[in-house]
Protein backbone atom coordinates (compact mmCIF):
# COMPACT_ATOMS: atom_id res chain seq x y z
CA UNK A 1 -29.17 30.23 -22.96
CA UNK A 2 -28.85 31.95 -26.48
CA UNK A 3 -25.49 32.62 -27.18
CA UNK A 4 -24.83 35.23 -29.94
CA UNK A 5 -20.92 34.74 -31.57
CA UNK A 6 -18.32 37.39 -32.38
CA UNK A 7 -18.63 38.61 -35.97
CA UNK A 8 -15.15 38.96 -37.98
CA UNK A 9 -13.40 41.59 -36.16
CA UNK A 10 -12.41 44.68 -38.38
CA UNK A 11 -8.60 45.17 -39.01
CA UNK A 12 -7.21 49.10 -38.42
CA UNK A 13 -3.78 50.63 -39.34
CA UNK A 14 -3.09 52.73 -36.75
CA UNK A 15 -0.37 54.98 -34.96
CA UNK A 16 1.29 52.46 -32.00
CA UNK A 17 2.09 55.15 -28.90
CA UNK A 18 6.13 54.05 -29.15
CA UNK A 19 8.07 52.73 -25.63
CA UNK A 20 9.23 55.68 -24.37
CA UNK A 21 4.84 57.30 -24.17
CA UNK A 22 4.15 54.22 -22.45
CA UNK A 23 7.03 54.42 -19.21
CA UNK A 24 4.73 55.94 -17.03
CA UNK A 25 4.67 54.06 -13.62
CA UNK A 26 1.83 52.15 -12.51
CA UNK A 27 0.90 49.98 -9.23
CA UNK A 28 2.69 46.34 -9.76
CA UNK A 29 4.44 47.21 -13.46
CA UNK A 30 7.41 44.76 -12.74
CA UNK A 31 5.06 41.71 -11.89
CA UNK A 32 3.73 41.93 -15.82
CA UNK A 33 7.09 42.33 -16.86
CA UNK A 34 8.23 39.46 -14.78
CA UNK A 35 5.12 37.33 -16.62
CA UNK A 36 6.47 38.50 -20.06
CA UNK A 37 3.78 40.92 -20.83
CA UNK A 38 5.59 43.47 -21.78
CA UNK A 39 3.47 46.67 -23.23
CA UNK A 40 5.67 48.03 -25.31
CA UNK A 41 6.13 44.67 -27.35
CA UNK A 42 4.41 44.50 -30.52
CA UNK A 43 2.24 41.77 -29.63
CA UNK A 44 0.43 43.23 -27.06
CA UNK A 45 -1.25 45.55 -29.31
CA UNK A 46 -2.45 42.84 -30.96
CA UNK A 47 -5.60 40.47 -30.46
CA UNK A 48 -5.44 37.72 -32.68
CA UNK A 49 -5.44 38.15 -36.34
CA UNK A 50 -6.91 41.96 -35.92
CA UNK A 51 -5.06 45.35 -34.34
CA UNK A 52 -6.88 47.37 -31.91
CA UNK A 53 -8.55 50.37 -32.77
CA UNK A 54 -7.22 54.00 -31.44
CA UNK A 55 -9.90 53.98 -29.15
CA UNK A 56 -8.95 51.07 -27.22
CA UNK A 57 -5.31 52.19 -27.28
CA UNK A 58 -6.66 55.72 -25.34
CA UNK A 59 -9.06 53.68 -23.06
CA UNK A 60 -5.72 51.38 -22.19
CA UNK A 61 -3.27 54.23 -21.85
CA UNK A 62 -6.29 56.45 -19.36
CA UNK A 63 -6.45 52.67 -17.27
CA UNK A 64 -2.41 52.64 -16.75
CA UNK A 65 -2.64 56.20 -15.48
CA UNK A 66 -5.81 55.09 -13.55
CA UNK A 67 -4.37 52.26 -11.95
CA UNK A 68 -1.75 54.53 -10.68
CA UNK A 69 -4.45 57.53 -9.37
CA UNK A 70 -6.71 54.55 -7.62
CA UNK A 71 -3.60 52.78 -5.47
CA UNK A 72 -4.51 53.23 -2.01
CA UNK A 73 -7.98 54.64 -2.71
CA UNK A 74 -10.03 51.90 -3.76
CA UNK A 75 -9.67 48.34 -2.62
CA UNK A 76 -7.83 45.68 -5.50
CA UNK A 77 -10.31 43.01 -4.78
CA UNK A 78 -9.62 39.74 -4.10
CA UNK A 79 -9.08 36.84 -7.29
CA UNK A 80 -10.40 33.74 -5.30
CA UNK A 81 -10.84 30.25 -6.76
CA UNK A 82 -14.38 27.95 -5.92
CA UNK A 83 -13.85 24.34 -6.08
CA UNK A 84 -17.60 23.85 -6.45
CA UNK A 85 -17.82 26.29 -9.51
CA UNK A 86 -14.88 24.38 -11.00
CA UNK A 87 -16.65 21.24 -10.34
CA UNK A 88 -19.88 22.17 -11.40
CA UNK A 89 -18.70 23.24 -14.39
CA UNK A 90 -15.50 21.34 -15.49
CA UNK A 91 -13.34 24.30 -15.55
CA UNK A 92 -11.21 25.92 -13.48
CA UNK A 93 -13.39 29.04 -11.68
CA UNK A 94 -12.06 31.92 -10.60
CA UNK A 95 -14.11 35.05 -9.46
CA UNK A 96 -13.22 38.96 -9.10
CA UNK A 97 -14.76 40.09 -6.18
CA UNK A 98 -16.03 43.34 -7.02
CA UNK A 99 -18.83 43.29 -4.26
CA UNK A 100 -15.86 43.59 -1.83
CA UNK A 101 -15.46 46.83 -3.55
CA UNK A 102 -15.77 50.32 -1.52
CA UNK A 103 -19.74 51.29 -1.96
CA UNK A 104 -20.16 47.86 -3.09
CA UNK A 105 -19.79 48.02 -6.54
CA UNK A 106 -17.06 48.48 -9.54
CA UNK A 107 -18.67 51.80 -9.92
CA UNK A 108 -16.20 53.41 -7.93
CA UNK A 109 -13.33 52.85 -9.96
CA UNK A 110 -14.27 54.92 -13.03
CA UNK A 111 -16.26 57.60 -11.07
CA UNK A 112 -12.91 58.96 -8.90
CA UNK A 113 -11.01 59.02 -11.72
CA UNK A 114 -13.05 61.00 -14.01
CA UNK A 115 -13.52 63.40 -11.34
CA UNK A 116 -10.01 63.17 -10.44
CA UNK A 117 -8.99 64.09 -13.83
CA UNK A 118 -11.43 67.07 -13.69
CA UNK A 119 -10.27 67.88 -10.17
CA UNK A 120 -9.83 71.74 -10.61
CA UNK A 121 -13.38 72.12 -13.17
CA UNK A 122 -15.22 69.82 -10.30
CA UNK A 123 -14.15 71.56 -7.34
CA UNK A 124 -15.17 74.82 -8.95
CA UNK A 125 -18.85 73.59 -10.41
CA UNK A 126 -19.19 70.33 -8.57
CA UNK A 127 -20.34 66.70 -10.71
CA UNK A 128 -23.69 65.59 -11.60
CA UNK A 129 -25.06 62.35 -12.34
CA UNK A 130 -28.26 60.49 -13.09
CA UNK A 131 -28.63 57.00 -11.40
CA UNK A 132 -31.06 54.87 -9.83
CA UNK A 133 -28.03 52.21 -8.10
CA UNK A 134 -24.62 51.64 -8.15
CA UNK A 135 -23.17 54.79 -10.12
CA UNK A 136 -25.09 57.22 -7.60
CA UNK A 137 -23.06 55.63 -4.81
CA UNK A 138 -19.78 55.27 -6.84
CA UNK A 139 -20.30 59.26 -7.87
CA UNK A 140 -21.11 60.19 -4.01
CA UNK A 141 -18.70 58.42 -2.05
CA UNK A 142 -15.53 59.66 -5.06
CA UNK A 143 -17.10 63.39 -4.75
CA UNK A 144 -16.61 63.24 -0.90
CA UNK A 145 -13.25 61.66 -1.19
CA UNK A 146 -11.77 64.42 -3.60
CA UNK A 147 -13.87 67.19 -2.00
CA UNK A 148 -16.24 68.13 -4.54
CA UNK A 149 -19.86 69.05 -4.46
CA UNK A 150 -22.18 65.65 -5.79
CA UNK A 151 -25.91 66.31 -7.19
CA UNK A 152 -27.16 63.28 -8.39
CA UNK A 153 -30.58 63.05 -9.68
CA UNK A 154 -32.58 59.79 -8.85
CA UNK A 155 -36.27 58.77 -10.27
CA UNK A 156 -38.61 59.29 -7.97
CA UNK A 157 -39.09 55.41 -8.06
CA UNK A 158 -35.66 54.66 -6.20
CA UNK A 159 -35.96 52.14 -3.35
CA UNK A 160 -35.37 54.16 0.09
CA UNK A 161 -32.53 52.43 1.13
CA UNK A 162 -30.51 53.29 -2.35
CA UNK A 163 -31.62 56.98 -1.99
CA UNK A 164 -30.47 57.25 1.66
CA UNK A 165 -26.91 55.09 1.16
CA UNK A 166 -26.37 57.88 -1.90
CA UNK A 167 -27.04 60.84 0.54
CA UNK A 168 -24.86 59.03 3.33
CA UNK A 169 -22.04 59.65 0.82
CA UNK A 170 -22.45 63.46 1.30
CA UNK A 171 -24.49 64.10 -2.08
CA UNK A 172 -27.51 65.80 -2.76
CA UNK A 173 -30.34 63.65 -4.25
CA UNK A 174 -32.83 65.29 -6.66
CA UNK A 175 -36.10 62.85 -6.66
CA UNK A 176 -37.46 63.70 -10.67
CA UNK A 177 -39.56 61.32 -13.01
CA UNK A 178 -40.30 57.87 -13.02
CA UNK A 179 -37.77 56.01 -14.85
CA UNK A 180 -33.70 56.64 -15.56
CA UNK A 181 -34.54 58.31 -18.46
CA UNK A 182 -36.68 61.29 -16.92
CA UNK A 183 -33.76 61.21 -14.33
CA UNK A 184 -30.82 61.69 -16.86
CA UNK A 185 -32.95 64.79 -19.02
CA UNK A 186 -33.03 66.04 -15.51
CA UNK A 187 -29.05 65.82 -14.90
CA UNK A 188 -28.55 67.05 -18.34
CA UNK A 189 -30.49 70.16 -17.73
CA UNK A 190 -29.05 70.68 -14.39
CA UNK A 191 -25.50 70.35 -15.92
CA UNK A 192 -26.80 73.15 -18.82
CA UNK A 193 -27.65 75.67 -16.22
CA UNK A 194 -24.64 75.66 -13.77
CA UNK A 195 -21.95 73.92 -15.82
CA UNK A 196 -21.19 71.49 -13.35
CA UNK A 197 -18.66 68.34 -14.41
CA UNK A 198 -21.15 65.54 -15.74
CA UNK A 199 -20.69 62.07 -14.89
CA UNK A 200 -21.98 59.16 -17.46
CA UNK A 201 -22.39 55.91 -15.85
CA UNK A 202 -20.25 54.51 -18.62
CA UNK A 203 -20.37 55.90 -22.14
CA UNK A 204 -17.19 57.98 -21.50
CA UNK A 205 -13.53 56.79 -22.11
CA UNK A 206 -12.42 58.38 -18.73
CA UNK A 207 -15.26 56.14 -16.35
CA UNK A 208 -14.33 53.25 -18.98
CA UNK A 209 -10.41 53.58 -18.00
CA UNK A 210 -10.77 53.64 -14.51
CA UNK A 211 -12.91 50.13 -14.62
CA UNK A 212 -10.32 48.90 -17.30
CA UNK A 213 -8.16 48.79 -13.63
CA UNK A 214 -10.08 45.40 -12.96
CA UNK A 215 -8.41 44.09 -15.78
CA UNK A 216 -4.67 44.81 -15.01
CA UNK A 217 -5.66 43.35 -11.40
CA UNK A 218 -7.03 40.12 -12.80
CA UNK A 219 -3.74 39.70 -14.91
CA UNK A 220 -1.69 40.09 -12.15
CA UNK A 221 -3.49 37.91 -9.93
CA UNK A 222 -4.03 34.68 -12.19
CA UNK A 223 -0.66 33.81 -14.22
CA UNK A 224 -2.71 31.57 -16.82
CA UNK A 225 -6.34 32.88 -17.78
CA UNK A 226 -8.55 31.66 -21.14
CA UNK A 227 -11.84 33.77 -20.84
CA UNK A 228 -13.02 36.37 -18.77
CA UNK A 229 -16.78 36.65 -18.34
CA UNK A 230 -18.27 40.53 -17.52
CA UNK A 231 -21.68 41.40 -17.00
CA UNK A 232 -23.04 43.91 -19.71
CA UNK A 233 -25.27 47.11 -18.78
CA UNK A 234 -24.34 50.30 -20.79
CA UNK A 235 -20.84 48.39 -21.86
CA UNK A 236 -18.50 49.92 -19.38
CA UNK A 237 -16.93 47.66 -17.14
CA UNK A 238 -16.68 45.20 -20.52
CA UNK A 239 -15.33 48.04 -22.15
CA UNK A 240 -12.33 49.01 -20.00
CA UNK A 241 -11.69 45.12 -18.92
CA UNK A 242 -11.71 43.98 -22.59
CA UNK A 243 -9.42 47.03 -23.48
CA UNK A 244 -6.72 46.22 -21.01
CA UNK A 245 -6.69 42.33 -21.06
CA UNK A 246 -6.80 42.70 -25.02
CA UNK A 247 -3.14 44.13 -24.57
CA UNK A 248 -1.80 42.18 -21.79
CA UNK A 249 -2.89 39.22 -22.74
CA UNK A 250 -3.70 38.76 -26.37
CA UNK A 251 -5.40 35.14 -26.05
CA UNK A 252 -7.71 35.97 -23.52
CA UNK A 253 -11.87 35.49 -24.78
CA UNK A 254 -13.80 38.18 -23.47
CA UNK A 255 -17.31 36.95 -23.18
CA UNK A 256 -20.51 39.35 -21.95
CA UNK A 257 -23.49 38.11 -20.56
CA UNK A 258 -26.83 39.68 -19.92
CA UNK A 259 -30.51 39.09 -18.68
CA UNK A 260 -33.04 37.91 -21.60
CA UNK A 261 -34.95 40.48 -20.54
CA UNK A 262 -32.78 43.25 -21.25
CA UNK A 263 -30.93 42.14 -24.32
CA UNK A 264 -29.75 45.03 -25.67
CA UNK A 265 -26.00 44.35 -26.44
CA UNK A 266 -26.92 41.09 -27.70
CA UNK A 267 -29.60 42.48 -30.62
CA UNK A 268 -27.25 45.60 -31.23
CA UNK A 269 -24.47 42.95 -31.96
CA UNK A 270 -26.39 40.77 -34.29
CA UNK A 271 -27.80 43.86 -35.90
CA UNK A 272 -24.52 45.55 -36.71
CA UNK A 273 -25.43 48.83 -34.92
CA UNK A 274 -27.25 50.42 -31.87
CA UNK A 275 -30.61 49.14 -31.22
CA UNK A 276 -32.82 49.85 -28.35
CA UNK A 277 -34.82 47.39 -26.67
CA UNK A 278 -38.20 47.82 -24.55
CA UNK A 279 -36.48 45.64 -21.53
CA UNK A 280 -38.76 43.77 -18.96
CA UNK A 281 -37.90 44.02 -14.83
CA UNK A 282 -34.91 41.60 -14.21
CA UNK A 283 -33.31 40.11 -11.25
CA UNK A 284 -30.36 42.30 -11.85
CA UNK A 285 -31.55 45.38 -12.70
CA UNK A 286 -28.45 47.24 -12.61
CA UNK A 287 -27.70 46.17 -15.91
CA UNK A 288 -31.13 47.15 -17.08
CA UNK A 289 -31.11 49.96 -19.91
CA UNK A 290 -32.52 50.38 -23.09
CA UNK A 291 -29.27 50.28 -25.00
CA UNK A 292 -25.21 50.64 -25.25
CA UNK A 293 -23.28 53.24 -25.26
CA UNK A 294 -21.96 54.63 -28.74
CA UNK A 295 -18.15 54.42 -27.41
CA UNK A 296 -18.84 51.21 -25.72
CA UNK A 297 -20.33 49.73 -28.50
CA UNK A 298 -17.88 50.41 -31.18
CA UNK A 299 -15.12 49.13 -28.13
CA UNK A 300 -17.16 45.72 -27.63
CA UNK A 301 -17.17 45.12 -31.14
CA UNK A 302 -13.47 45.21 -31.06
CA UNK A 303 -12.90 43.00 -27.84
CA UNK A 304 -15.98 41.36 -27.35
CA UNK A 305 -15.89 37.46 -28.41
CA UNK A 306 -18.79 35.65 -27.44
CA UNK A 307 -21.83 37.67 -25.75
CA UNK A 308 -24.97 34.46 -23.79
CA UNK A 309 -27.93 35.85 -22.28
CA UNK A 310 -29.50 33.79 -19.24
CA UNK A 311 -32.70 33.67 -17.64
CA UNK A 312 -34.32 34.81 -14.17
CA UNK A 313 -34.31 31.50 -13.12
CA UNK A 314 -30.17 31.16 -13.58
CA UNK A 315 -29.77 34.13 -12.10
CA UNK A 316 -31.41 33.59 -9.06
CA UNK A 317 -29.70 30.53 -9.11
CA UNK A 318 -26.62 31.91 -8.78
CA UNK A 319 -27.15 34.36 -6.02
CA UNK A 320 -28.25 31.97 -4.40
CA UNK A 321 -25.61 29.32 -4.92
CA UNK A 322 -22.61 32.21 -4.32
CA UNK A 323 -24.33 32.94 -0.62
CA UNK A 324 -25.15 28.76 0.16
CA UNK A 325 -21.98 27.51 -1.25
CA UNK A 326 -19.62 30.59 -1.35
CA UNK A 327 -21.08 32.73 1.38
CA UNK A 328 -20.79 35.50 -0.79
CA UNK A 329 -23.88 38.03 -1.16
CA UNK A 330 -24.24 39.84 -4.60
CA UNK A 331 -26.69 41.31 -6.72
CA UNK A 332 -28.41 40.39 -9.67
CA UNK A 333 -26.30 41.63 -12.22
CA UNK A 334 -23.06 40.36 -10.06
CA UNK A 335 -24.64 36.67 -10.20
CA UNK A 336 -25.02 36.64 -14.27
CA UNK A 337 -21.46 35.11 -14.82
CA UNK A 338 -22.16 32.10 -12.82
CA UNK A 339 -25.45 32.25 -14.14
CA UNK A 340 -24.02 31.55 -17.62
CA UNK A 341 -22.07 28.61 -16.28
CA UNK A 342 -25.47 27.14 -14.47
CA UNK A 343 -27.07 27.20 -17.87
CA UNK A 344 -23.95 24.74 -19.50
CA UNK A 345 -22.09 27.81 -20.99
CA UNK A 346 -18.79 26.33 -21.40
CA UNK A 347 -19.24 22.85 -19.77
CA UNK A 348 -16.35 20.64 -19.27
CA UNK A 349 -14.25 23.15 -21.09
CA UNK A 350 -11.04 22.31 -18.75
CA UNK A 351 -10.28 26.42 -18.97
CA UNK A 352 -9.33 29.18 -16.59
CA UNK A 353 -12.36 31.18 -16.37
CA UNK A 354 -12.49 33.97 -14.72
CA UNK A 355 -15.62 35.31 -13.58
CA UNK A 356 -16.72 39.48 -12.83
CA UNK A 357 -19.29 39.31 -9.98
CA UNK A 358 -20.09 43.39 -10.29
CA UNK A 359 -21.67 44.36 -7.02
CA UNK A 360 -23.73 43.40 -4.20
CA UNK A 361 -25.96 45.94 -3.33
CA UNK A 362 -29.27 43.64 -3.34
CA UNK A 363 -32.22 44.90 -1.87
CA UNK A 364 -32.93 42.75 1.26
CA UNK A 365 -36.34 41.37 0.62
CA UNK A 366 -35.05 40.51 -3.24
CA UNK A 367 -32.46 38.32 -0.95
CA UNK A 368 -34.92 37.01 1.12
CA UNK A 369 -36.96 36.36 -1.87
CA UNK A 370 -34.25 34.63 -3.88
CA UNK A 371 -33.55 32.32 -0.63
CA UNK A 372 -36.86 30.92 -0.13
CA UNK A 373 -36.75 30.20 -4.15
CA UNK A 374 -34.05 28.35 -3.71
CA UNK A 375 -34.53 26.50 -0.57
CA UNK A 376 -37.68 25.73 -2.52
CA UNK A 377 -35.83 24.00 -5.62
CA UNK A 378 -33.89 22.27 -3.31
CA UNK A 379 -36.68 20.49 -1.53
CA UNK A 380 -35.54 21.87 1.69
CA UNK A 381 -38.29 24.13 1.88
CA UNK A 382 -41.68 23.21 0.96
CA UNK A 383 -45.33 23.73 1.17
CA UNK A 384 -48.48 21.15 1.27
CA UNK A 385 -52.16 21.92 1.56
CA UNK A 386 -54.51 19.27 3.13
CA UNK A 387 -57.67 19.17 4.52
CA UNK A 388 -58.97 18.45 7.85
CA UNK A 389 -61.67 17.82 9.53
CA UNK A 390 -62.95 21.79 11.36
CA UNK A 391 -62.70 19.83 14.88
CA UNK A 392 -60.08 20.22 18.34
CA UNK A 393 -57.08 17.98 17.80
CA UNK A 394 -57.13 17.42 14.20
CA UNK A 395 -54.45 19.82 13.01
CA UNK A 396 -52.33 18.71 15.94
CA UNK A 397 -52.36 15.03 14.38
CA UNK A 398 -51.74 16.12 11.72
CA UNK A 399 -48.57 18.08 12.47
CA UNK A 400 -47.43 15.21 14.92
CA UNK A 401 -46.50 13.43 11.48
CA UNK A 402 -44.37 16.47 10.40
CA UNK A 403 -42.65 16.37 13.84
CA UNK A 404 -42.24 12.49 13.02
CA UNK A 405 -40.36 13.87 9.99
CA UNK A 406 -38.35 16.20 11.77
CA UNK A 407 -39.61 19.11 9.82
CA UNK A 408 -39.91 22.42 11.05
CA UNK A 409 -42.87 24.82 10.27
CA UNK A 410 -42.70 28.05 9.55
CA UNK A 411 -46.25 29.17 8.44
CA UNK A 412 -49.38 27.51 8.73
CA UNK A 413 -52.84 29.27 6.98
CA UNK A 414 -56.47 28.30 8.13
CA UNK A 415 -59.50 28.65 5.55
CA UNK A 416 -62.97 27.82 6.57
CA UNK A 417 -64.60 29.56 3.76
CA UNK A 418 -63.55 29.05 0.50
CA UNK A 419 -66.84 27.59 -1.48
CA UNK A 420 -64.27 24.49 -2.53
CA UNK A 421 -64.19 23.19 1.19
CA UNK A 422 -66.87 20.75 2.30
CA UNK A 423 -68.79 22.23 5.23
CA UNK A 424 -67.38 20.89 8.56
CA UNK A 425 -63.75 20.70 6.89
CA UNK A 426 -60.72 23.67 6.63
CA UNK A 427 -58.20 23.55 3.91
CA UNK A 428 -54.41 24.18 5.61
CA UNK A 429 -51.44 25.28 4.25
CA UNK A 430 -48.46 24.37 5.84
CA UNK A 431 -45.12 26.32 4.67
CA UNK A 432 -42.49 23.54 6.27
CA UNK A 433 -38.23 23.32 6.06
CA UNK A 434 -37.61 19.18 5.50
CA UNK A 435 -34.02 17.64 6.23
CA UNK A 436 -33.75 16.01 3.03
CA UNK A 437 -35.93 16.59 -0.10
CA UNK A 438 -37.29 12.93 -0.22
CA UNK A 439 -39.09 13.54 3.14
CA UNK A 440 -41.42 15.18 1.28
CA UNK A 441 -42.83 12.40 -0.50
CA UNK A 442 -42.69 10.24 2.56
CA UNK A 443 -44.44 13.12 4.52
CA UNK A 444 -47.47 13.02 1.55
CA UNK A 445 -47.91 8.92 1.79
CA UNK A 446 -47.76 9.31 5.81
CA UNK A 447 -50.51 11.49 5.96
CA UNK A 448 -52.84 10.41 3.37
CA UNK A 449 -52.08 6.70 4.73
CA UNK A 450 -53.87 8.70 8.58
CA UNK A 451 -57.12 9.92 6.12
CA UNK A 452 -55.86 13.50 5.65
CA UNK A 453 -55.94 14.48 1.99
CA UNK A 454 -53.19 16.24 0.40
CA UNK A 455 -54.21 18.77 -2.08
């Protein structure tokens, strides 16, 4: 795990929106006055030895409104706390449930309320978006909801099942290109011909607001938190949590993680500006994209502290861990908190953490997948080859030992002709689930000890 620290953040005067601008109601405002996190004091608009730039004050004031427009409409996921992710990790794990969101994703959140905001314009022109996952849904399902016309434009490349849950939602899917970025020229254009409301997945202050609601929710729900850890894509949901839990909660670390293959926030970070990466297919490819946003960039530099990247192997780790242990199913990009824990981010810290698990739209046979990977690792599924004599009875002998074992089979492959099997012989492989992984072993002395090699 490569872990990438937060430079020295950059102090800005700025004009503090006085009491009276910030009285607007919002869904559960007494409980954060009851925990003494009151907005309008001058320490919440401070983080630490730096003051928060203008832009995080909008992004905060648009999430207070949003929190408000979104009561009722989209679910305030549950806050729930894993012994075995404590234990594992000797802290005290909490995780945000945003796979329990409606559509299955955060996405939601900052997709009504940018339309909602634009409610008149979008009704008129109807929204557009470009997306591959996640934001198509979030876009279609919010578009039906505030009855308003969706076009979102897919690559042609989409899995089915993503294409037809968008088009459930009520919008029309445009198949163009091959990749997200043919896809978004294509929205673009489409927007420049019939002026219809454009929706960015989450380089606008509006979309980062209304997932900046995740973060009032998680101060609410947890009295005490140290860091919150937020998957990282185009900087969005980081963006809007960071924002908000900057100002409620001053002493909070906001950590990102990403996949190693897709590092982008990471480089841009240690680079000191925007730099696009050539990213390589990952596990959670909703986070997948070449680079930040300018607006999220310049707001993750503000309330960003610590930013790890983690490997395939963590993160299918994790999703599989969060279904065995948690019975929780997520995607790739929800699993890369926990994944960041597997790896010994944070070990034996004794700290509230609070993990973002983003979504859990995962394809099913990337599930199934993941599964046998990790049955695998765990010894409880295996596979040996041996060789047997090409005769009646043999391979029954031989799998009256794995019945000794009380293993179960689940595949078995015959091969009479490769040219590295003495004539007279077949090579087997036997795909097999084992109670305990040291059966295994056992299993390989027990049937060499009856003359059957094991491969």
């Amino acid at each position: 795990m490569k872990r990438f620290r937060s430079r020295e953040k950059r102090s800005r005067k700025i004009g503090f929106l006085n009491s009276s601008s910030l009285a607007h109601p919002f869904h559960h405002f007494q409980k954060f006055i009851s925990l003494g996190l009151s907005i309008s004091s001058p320490r919440a608009f401070c983080c630490g030895d730096y003051t928060l730039s203008r832009l995080i004050d909008e992004v905060f004031t648009y999430s207070r409104d949003a929190l408000h427009v979104l009561s009722g409409r989209v679910h305030r996921t549950p806050l729930d706390f894993s012994r075995t992710f404590s234990r594992l990790s000797g802290n005290s794990v909490y995780m945000k449930l945003e796979n329990m969101q409606k559509t299955g994703s955060f996405k939601i959140r900052g997709a009504f309320y940018k339309i909602w905001r634009h409610l008149d314009d979008a009704k008129r022109r109807g929204v557009v978006a470009a997306s591959s996952g996640n934001h198509a849904q979030g876009v279609a399902y919010a578009a039906s909801l505030l009855g308003v016309e969706a076009t979102i434009v897919m690559p042609e490349t989409t899995p089915v099942f993503k294409v037809n849950a968008t088009r459930g939602y009520g919008a029309r899917v445009v198949l163009h290109g091959s990749v997200y970025d043919e896809a978004y020229r294509k929205a673009l254009d489409i927007v420049e011909e019939s002026k219809a409301l454009f929706v960015h997945p989450f380089d606008d202050l509006e979309v980062i607001a209304g997932q900046g609601t995740i973060g009032f929710e998680i101060a609410e729900q947890i009295q005490s938190v140290d860091t919150v850890i937020v998957p990282v894509g185009g900087g969005g949901l980081i963006s809007g949590i960071g924002a908000v839990l900057k100002r409620l909660r001053p002493g909070v670390r906001i950590v990102g993680v990403e996949p190693r293959n897709a590092p982008k926030y990471s480089v841009s970070r240690q680079r000191g500006r925007i730099v696009e990466v050539e990213p390589i297919p990952s596990l959670a490819d909703a986070v997948v994209t070449k680079c930040v946003g300018e607006k999220t960039f310049e707001i993750m530099n503000e309330v960003v502290d610590d930013v790890v990247t983690v490997d395939e192997d963590s993160i299918a780790r994790a999703i599989y861990l969060l279904m065995e242990r948690s019975k929780i199913v997520v995607e790739g990009a929800g699993a890369l908190p926990l994944a960041a824990l597997l790896e010994g981010y944070m070990h034996n810290s004794g700290k509230n953490v609070v993990l973002v698990v983003s979504g859990g739209n995962i394809d099913l046979t990337t599930l199934y997948r993941v599964v046998l990977r990790g049955l695998a690792s765990d010894g409880r599924v295996s596979i040996l080859r041996i060789v047997l004599r090409d005769s009646p009875g043999e391979l029954l002998k031989a799998l009256n030992i794995f019945y000794r074992y009380r293993c179960n089979i689940i595949d078995i492959r015959h091969d009479r002709y490769s040219l590295y099997t003495p004539v007279g012989y077949a090579t087997v492989e036997i795909v097999f689930e084992a109670p305990e992984q040291r059966v295994v072993e056992e299993l390989r002395k027990e049937l060499e000890k009856s003359s059957i090699k094991v491969l």
